[in-house]
C-alpha atoms as a PDB file:
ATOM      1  CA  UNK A   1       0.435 -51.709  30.406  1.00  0.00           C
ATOM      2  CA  UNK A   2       1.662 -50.006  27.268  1.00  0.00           C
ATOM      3  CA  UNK A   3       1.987 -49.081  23.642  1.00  0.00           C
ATOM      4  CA  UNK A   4       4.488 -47.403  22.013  1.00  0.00           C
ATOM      5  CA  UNK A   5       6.510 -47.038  18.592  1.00  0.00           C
ATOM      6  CA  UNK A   6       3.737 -48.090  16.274  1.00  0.00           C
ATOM      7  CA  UNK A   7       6.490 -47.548  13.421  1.00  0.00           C
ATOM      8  CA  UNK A   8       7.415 -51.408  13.599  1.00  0.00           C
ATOM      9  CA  UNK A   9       5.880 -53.488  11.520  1.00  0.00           C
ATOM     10  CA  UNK A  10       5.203 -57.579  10.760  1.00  0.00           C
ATOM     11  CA  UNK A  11       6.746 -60.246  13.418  1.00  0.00           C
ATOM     12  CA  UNK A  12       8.892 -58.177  14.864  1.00  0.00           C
ATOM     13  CA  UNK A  13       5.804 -56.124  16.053  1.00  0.00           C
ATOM     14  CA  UNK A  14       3.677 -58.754  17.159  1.00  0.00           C
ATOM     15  CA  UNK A  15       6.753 -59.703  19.443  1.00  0.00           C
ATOM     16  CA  UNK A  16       7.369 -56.148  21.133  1.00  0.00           C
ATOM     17  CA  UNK A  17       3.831 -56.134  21.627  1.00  0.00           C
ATOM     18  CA  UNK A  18       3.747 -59.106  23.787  1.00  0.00           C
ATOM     19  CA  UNK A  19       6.402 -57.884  25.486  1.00  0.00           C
ATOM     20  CA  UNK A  20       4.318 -55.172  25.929  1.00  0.00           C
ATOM     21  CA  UNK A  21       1.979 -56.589  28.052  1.00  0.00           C
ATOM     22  CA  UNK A  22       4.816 -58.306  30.630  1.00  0.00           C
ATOM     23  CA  UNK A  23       5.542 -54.498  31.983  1.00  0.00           C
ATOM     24  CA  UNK A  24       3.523 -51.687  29.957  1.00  0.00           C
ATOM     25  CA  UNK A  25       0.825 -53.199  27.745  1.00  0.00           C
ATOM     26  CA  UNK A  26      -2.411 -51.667  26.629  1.00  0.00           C
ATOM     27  CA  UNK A  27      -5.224 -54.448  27.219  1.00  0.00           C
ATOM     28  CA  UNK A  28      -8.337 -54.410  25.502  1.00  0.00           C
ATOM     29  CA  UNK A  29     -11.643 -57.129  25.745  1.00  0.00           C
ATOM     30  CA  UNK A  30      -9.557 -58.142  28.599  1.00  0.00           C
ATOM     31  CA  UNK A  31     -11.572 -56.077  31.268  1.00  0.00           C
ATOM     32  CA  UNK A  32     -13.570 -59.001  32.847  1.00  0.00           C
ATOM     33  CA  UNK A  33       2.325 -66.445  55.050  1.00  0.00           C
ATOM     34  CA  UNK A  34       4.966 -66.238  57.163  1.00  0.00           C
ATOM     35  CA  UNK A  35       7.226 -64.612  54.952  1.00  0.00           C
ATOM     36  CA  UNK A  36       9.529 -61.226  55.489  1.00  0.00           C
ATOM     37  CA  UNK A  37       7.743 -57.582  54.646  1.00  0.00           C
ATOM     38  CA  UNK A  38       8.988 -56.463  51.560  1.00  0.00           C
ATOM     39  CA  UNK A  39       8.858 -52.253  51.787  1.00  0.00           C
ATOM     40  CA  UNK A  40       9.282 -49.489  49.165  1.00  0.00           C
ATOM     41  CA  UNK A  41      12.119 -48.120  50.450  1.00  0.00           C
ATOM     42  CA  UNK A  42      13.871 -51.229  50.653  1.00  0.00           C
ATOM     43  CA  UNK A  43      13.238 -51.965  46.916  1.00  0.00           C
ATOM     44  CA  UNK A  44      14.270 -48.562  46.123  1.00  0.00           C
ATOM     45  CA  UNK A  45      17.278 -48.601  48.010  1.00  0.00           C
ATOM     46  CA  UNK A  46      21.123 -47.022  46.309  1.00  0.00           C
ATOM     47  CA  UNK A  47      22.692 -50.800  46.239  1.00  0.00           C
ATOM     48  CA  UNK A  48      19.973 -52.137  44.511  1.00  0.00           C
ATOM     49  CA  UNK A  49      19.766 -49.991  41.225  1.00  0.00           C
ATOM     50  CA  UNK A  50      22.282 -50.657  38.383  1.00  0.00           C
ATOM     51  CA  UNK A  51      24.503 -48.305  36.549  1.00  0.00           C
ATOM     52  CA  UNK A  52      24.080 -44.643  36.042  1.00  0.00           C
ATOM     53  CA  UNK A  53      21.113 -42.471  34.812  1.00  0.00           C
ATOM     54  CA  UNK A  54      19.458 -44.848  32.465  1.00  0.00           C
ATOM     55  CA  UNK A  55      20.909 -48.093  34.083  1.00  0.00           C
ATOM     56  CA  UNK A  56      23.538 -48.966  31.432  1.00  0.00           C
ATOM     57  CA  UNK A  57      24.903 -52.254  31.954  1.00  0.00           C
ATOM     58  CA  UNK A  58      28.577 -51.365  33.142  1.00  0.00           C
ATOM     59  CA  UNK A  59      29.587 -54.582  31.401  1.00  0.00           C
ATOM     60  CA  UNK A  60      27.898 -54.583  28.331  1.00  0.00           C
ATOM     61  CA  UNK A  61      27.352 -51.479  28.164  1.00  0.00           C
ATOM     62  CA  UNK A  62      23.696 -51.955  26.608  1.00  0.00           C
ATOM     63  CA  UNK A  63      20.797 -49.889  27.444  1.00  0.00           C
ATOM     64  CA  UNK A  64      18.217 -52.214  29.535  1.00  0.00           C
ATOM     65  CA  UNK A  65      15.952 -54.223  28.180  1.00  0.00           C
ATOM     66  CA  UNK A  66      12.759 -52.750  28.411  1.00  0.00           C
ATOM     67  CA  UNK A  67      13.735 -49.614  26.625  1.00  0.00           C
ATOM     68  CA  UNK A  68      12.360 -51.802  23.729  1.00  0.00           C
ATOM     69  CA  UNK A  69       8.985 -50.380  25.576  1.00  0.00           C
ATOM     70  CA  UNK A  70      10.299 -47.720  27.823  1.00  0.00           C
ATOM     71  CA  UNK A  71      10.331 -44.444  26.475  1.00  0.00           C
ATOM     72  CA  UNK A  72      13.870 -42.832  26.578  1.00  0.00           C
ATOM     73  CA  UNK A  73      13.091 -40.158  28.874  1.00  0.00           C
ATOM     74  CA  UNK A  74      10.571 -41.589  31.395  1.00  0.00           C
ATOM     75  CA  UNK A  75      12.302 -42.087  34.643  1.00  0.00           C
ATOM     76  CA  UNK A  76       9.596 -42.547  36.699  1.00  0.00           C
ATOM     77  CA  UNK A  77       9.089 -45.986  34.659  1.00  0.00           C
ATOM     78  CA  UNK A  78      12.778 -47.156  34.157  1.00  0.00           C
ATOM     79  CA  UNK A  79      12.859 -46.704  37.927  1.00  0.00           C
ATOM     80  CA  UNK A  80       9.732 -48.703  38.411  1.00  0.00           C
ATOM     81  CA  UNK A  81      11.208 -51.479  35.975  1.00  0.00           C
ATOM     82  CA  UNK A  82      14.397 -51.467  37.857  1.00  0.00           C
ATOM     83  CA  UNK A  83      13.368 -51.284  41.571  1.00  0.00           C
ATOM     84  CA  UNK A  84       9.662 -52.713  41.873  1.00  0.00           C
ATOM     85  CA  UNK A  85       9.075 -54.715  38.863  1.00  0.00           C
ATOM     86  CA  UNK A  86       9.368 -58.744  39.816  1.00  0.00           C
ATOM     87  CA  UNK A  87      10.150 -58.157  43.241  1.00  0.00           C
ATOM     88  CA  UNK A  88       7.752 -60.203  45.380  1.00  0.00           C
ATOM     89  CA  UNK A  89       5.148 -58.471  47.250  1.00  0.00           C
ATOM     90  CA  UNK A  90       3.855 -60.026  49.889  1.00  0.00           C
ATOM     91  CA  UNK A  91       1.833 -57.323  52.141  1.00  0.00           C
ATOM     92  CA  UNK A  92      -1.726 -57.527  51.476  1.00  0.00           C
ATOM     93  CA  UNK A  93      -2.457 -53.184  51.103  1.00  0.00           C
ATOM     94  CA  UNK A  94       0.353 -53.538  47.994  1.00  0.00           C
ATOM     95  CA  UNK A  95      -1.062 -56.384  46.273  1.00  0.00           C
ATOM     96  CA  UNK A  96      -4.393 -54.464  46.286  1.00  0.00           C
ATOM     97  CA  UNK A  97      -3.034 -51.498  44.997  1.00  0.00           C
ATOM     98  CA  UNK A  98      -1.332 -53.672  42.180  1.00  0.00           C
ATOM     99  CA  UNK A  99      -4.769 -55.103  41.450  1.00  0.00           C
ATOM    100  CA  UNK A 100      -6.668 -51.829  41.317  1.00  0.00           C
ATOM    101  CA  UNK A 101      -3.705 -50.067  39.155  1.00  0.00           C
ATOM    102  CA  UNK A 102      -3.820 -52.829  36.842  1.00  0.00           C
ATOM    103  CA  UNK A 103      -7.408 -52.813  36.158  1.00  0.00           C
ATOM    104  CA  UNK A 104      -7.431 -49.493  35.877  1.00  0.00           C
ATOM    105  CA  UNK A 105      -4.692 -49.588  33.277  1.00  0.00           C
ATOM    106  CA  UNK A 106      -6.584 -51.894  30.872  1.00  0.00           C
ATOM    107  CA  UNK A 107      -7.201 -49.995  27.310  1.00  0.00           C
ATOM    108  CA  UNK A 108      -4.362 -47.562  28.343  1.00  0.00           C
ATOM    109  CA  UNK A 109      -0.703 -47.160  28.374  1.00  0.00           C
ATOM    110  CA  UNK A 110       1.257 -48.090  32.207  1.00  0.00           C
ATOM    111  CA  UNK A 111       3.207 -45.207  31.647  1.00  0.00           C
ATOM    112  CA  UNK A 112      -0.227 -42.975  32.106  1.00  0.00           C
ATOM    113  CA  UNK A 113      -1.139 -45.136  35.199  1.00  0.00           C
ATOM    114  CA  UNK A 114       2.392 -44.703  36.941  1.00  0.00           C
ATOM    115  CA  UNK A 115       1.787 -40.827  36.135  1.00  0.00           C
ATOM    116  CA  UNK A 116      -1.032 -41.436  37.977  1.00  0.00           C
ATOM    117  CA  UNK A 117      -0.365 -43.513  41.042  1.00  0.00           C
ATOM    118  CA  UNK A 118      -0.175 -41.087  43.878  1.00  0.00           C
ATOM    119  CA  UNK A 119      -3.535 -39.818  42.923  1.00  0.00           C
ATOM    120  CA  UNK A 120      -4.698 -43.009  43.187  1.00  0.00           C
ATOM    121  CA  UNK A 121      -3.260 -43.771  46.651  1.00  0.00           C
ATOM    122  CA  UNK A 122      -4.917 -40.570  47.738  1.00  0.00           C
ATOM    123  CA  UNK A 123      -8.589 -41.261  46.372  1.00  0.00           C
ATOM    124  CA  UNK A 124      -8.492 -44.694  47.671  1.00  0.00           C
ATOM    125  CA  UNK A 125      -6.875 -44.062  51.185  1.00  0.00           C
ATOM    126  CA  UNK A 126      -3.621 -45.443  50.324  1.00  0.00           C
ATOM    127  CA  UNK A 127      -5.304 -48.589  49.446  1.00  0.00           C
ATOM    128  CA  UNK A 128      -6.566 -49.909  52.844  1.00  0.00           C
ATOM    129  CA  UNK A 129      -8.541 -52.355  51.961  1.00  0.00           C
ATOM    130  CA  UNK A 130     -11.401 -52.000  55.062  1.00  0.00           C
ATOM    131  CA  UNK A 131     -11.437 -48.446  54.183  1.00  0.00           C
ATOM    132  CA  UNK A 132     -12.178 -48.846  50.306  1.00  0.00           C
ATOM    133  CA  UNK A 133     -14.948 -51.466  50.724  1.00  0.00           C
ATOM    134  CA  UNK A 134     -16.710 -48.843  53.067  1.00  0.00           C
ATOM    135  CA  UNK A 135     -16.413 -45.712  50.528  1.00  0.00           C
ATOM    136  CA  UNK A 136     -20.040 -44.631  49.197  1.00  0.00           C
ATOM    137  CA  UNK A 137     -21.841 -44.236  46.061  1.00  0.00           C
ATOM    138  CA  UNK A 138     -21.567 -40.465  47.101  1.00  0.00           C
ATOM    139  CA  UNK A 139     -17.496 -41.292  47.350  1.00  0.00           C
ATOM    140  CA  UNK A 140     -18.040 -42.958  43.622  1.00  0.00           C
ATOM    141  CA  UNK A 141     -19.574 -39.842  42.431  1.00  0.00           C
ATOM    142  CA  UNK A 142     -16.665 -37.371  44.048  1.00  0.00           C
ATOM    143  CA  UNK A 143     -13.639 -39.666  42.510  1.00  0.00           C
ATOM    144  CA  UNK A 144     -15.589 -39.053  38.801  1.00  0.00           C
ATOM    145  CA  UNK A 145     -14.721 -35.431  38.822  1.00  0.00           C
ATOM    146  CA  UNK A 146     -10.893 -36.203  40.331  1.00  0.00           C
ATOM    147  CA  UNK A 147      -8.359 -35.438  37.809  1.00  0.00           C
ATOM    148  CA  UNK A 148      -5.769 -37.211  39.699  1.00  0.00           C
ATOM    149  CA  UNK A 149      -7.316 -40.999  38.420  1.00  0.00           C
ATOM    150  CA  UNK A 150      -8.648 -42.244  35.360  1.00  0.00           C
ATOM    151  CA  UNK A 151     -12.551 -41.307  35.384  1.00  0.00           C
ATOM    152  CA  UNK A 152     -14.136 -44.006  34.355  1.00  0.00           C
ATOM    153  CA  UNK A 153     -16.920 -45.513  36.173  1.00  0.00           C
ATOM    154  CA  UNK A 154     -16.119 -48.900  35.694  1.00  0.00           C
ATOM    155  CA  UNK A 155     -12.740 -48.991  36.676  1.00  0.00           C
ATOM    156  CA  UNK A 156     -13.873 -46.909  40.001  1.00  0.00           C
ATOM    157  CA  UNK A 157     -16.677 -49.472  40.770  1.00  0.00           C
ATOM    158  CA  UNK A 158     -14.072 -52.051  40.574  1.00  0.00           C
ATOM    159  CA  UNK A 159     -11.808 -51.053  42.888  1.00  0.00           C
ATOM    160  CA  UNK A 160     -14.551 -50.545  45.679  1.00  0.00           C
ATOM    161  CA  UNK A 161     -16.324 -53.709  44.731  1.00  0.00           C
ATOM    162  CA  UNK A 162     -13.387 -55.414  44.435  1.00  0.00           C
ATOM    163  CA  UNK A 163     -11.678 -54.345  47.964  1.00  0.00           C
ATOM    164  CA  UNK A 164     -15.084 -55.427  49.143  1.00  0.00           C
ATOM    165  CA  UNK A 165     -14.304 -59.345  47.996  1.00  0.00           C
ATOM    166  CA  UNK A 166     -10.997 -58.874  49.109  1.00  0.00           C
ATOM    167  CA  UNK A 167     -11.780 -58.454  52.417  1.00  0.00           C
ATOM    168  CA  UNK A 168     -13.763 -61.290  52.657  1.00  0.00           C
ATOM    169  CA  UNK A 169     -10.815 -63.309  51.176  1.00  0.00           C
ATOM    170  CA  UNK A 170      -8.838 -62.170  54.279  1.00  0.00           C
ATOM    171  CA  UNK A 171     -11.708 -62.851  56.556  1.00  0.00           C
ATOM    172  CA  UNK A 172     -11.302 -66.395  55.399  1.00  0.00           C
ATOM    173  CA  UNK A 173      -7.603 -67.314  54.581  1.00  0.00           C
ATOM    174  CA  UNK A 174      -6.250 -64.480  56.770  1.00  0.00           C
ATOM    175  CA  UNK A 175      -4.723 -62.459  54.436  1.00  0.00           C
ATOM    176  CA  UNK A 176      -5.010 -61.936  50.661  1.00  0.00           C
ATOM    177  CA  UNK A 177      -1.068 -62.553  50.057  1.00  0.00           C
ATOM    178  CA  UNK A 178      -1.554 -66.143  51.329  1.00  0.00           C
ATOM    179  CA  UNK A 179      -4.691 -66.546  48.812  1.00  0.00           C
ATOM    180  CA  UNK A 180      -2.660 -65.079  45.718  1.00  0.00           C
ATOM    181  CA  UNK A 181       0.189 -66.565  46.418  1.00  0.00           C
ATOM    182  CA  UNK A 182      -0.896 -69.835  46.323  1.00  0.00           C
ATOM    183  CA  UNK A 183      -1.363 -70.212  42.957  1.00  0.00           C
ATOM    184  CA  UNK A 184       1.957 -70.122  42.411  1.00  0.00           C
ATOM    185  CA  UNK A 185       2.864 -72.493  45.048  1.00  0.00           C
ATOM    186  CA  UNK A 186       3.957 -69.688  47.728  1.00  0.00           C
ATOM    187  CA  UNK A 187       7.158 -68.708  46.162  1.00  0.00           C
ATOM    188  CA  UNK A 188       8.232 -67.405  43.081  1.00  0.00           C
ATOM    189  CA  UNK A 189       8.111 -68.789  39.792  1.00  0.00           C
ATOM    190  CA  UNK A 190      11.362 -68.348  38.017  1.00  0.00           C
ATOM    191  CA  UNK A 191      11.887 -68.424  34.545  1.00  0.00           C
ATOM    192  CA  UNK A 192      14.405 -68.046  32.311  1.00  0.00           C
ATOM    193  CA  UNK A 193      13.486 -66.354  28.961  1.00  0.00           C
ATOM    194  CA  UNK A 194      16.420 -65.991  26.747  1.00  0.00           C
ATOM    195  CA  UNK A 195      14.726 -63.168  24.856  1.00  0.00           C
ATOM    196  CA  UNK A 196      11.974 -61.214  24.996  1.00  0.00           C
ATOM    197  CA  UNK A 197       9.578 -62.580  22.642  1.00  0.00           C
ATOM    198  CA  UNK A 198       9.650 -65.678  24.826  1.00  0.00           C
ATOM    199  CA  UNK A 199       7.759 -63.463  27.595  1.00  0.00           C
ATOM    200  CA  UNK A 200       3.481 -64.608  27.715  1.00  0.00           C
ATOM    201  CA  UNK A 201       1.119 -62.750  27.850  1.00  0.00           C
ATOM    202  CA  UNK A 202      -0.890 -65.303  29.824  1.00  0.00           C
ATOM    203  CA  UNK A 203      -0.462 -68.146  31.374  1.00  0.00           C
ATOM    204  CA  UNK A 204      -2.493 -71.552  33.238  1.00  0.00           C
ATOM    205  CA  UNK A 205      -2.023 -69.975  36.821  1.00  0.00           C
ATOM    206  CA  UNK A 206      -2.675 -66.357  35.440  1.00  0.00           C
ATOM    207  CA  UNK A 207      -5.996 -68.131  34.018  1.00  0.00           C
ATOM    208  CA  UNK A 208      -6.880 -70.463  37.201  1.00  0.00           C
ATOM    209  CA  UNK A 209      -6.292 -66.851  39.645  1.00  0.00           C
ATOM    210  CA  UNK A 210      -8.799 -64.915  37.001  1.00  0.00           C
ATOM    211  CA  UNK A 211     -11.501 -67.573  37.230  1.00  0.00           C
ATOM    212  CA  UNK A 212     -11.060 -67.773  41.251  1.00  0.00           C
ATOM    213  CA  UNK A 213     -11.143 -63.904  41.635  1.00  0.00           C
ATOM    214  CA  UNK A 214     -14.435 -64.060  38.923  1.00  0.00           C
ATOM    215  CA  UNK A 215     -16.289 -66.586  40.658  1.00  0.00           C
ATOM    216  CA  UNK A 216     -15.593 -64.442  44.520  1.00  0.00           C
ATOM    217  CA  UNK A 217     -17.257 -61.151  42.541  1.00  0.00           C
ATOM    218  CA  UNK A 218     -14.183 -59.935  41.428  1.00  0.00           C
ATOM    219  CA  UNK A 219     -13.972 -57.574  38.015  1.00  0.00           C
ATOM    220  CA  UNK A 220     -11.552 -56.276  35.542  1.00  0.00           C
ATOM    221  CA  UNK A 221      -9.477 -59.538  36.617  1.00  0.00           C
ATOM    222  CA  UNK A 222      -8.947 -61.398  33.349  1.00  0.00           C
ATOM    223  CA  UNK A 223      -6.241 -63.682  32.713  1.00  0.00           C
ATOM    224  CA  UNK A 224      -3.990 -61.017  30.618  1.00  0.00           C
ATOM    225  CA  UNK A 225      -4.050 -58.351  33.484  1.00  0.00           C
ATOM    226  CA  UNK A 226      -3.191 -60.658  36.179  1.00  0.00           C
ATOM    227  CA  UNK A 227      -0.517 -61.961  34.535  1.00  0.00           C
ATOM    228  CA  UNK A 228       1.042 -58.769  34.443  1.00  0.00           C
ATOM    229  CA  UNK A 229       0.144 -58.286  37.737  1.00  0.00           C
ATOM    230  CA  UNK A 230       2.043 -61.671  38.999  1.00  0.00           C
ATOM    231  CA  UNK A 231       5.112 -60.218  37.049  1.00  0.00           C
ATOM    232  CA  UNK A 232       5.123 -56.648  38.499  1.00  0.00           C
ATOM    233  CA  UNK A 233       4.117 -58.395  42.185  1.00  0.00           C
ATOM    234  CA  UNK A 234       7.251 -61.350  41.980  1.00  0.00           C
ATOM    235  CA  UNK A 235       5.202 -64.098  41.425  1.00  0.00           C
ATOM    236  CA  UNK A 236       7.223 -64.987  38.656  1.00  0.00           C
ATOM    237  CA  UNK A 237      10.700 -63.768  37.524  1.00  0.00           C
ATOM    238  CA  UNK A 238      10.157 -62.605  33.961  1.00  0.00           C
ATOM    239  CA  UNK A 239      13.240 -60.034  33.188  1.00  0.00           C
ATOM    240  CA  UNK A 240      14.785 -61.643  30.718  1.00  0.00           C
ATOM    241  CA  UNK A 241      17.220 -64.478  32.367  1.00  0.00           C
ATOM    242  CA  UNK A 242      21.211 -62.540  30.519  1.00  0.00           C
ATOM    243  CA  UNK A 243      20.070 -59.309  32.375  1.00  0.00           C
ATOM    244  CA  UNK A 244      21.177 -56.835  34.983  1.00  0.00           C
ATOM    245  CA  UNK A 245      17.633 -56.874  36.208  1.00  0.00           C
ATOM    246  CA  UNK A 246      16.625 -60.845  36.627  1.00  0.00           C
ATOM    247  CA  UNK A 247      20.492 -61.588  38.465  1.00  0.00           C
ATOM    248  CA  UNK A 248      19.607 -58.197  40.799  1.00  0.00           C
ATOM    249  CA  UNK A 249      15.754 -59.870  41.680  1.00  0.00           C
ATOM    250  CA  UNK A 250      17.490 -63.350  41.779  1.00  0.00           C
ATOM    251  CA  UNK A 251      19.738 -62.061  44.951  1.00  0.00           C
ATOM    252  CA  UNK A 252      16.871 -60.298  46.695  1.00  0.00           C
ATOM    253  CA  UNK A 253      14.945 -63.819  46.507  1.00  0.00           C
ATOM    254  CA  UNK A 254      18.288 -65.948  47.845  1.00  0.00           C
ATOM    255  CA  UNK A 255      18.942 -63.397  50.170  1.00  0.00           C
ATOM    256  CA  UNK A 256      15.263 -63.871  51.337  1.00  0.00           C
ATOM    257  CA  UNK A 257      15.810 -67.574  51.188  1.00  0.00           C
ATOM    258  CA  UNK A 258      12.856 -67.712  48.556  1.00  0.00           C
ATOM    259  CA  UNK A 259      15.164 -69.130  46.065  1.00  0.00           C
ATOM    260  CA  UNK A 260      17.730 -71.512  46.407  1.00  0.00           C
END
C-alpha cells in the first residue's frame, strides 16, 4: 500500500519496506457465518480511538507505530490505521470493497487509494456485488474517463470480473465472508510481533487464498496483496503486539467473543 522516505538506506530499509506492505505498500509483479455485523461507525466510534490528534500513547508518550510509514500530516490514514485497520470484517459488500481497493492499489501508494475511496464507492455502486458483475463494457468505458478512481483498464476489468466470481462464490457457500474466512480457520489469527520488521509480507494462507481466488477467475489477487488485505480485513492481528493499537483490536475481538 505505500512508499515513502526513500532517504533510508541498507537493512534498515529493506525492513520499513516490508512493513510497508502490512498497511501502505506499493506492490509491483504482484498483480496476478454466524458471526456479529461489524459497521463503520462502530469502528469509528469516540471510545475506540487513542490519545489526541495524532494518537500519542498517553503512557509512553510515543507517536504510533506506523508513522514509520504514515506521513505526519495524513489524517485520513492515521485514522484508517487506528479505527479500521485489523478489525475483522465480516459483511460480504466490505470484504469486496477491500479486495477491489487493494488491487487497485498495486504499483501505487495506499495513501493515493484512501484519497480515493469514495470515488470508488460511487463508480462501483457502493460495492454491491450483484450490481458490479452486471455493469457493461459501455460502464468500463465511462469509469476510464472518471477522475475520482485510478484509470487503468486492468484494475477496472478486475473489479467487474472479479465481483462476477464473487457472486458465484456466494451462490455456492452463501456468502463470501464464510469462503474467506475459512482460510484462516473462521476467526482471527493473532500474532504477536515484537517489532515491526517481524511483520510478512506473505504468508501460507495468504498464498493458499491467492491460488483459490486464481483458479475461480479471480485477478490482481496474488499472495502479497491479499495478505495485506487479511491484515486491513482482521484476519490476522498484525499491529505490533507492545501497542496502543493491537491491545484496542484485542478487546473488540474478546468483547466479540472471537478471542479468548
Amino acid at each position: 500500500m505505500i512508499t515513502r522516505s526513500r532517504a533510508l538506506a541498507g537493512p534498515q530499509s529493506r525492513n520499513v519496506k516490508r512493513l510497508r506492505l502490512c498497511a501502505g505498500r506499493t506492490v509491483s509483479g504482484d498483480l496476478r457465518g454466524t458471526k456479529r455485523r461489524v459497521s463503520e461507525k462502530e469502528l469509528r466510534s469516540d471510545d475506540a480511538k487513542v490519545g489526541g490528534e495524532d494518537h500519542i500513547d498517553s503512557i509512553t508518550q510515543q507517536k504510533p507505530w506506523y508513522r514509520k510509514f504514515v506521513a505526519e500530516g495524513d489524517k485520513v490514514y492515521a485514522e484508517y490505521m487506528e479505527n479500521e485497520w485489523g478489525f475483522p470484517v465480516l459483511d460480504d459488500r466490505k470484504l469486496f470493497e477491500m479486495l477491489v481497493l487493494e488491487g487497485a492499489q498495486a504499483g501505487l501508494s495506499w495513501a493515493t487509494i484512501l484519497k480515493r475511496r469514495d470515488g470508488y464507492r460511487e463508480a462501483f455502486h457502493d460495492f454491491d456485488i450483484k450490481k458490479v458483475s452486471a455493469m457493461t463494457d459501455r460502464d468500463q468505458l465511462a469509469l476510464l474517463k472518471n477522475p475520482k478512481i485510478i484509470r487503468h483498464r486492468g484494475k477496472i476489468k478486475s473489479a467487474i470480473g472479479n465481483a462476477r466470481c464473487a457472486l458465484e462464490i456466494v451462490e455456492e457457500h452463501g456468502s463470501l465472508s464464510t469462503y474467506l474466512w475459512r482460510f484462516v480457520g473462521g476467526k482471527p489469527k493473532i500474532n504477536n510481533w515484537r517489532s515491526i520488521t517481524e511483520i510478512p509480507t506473505r504468508t501460507v494462507e495468504a498464498e493458499l487464498m491467492s491460488k483459490a481466488l486464481k483458479k475461480k477467475g479471480f485477478s490482481f489477487v496474488g499472495p502479497t496483496i491479499l495478505y495485506a488485505f487479511m491484515q486491513a480485513c482482521g484476519m490476522v492481528l498484525d499491529h505490533p503486539v507492545d501497542t496502543p493499537q493491537y491491545k484496542k483490536v484485542l478487546e473488540y475481538l474478546k468483547v466479540r467473543n472471537m478471542h479468548e
